[in-house]
Protein backbone atom coordinates (compact mmCIF):
# COMPACT_ATOMS: atom_id res chain seq x y z
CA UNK A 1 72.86 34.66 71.86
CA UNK A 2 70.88 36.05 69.10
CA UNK A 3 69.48 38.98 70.65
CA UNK A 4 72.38 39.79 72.48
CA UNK A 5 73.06 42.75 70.46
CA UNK A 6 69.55 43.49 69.48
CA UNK A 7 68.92 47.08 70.86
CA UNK A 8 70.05 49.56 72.23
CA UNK A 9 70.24 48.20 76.13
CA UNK A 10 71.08 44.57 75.23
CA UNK A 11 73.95 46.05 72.95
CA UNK A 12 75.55 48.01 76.21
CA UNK A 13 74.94 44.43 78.29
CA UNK A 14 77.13 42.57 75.84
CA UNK A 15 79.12 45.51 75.90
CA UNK A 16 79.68 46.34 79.78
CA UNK A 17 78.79 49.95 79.00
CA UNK A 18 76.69 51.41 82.08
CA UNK A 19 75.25 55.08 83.34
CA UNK A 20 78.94 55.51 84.23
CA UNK A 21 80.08 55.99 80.71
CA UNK A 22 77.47 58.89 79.57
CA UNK A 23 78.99 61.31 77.81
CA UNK A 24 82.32 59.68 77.72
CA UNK A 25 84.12 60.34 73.94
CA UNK A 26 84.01 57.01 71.86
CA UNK A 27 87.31 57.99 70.71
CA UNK A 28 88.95 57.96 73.81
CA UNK A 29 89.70 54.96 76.91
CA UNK A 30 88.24 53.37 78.21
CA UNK A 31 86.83 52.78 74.60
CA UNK A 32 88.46 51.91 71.77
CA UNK A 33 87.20 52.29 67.89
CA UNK A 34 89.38 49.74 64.94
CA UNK A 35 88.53 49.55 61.33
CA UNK A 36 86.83 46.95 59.67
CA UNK A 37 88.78 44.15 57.45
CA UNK A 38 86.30 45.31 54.83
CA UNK A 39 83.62 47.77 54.17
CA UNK A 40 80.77 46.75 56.21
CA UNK A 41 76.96 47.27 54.21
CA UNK A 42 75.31 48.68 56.09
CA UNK A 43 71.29 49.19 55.76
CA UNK A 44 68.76 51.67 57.20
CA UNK A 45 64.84 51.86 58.01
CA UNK A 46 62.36 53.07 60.23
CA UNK A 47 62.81 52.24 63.99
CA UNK A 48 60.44 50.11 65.99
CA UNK A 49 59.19 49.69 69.38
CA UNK A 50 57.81 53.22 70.02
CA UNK A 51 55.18 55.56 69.02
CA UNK A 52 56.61 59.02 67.95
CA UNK A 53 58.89 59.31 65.34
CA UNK A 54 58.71 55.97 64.54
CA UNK A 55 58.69 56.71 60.63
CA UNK A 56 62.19 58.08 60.79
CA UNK A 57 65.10 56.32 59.03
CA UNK A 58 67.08 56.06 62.18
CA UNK A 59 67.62 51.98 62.26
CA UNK A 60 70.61 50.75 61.40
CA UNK A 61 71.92 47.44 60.56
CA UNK A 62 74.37 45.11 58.93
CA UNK A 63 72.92 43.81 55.76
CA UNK A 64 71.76 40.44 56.49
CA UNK A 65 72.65 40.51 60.02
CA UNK A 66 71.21 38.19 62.35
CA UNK A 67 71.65 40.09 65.54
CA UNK A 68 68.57 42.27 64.93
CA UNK A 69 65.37 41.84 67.36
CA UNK A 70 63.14 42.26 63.94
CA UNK A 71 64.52 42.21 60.19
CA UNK A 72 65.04 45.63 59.03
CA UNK A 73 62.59 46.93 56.19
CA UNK A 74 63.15 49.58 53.87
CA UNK A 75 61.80 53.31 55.07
């Protein structure tokens, strides 16, 4: 349950999101964007996993969040 959301293709499994939704709008069925309660803190650092790029900024995560496959660390 813990990595469920960890990444990119486990986050469209929990999500039912397939090949058949590329380039679909998120702003539009069959998807459907609310607002938070509250402000959500969010965090950034590099990204993992791959060779090229890899000390870009482009991980994101909810402070303290659980759901990560590997704790994010500052960039």
């Amino acid at each position: 349950e813990r990595l469920l959301c960890a990444g990119p293709g486990r986050l469209c499994q929990a999500l039912a999101i397939t090949s058949e939704h590329d380039g679909l709008p998120l702003d539009r069925p069959p998807f459907r964007l609310e607002p938070r309660a509250e402000p959500a803190k969010l965090v950034r650092g590099p990204r993992i996993g791959i060779s090229r790029a890899a000390d870009l900024p482009w991980r994101y995560g909810l402070a303290g969040s659980r759901y990560l496959s590997r704790p994010l660390r500052p960039a």
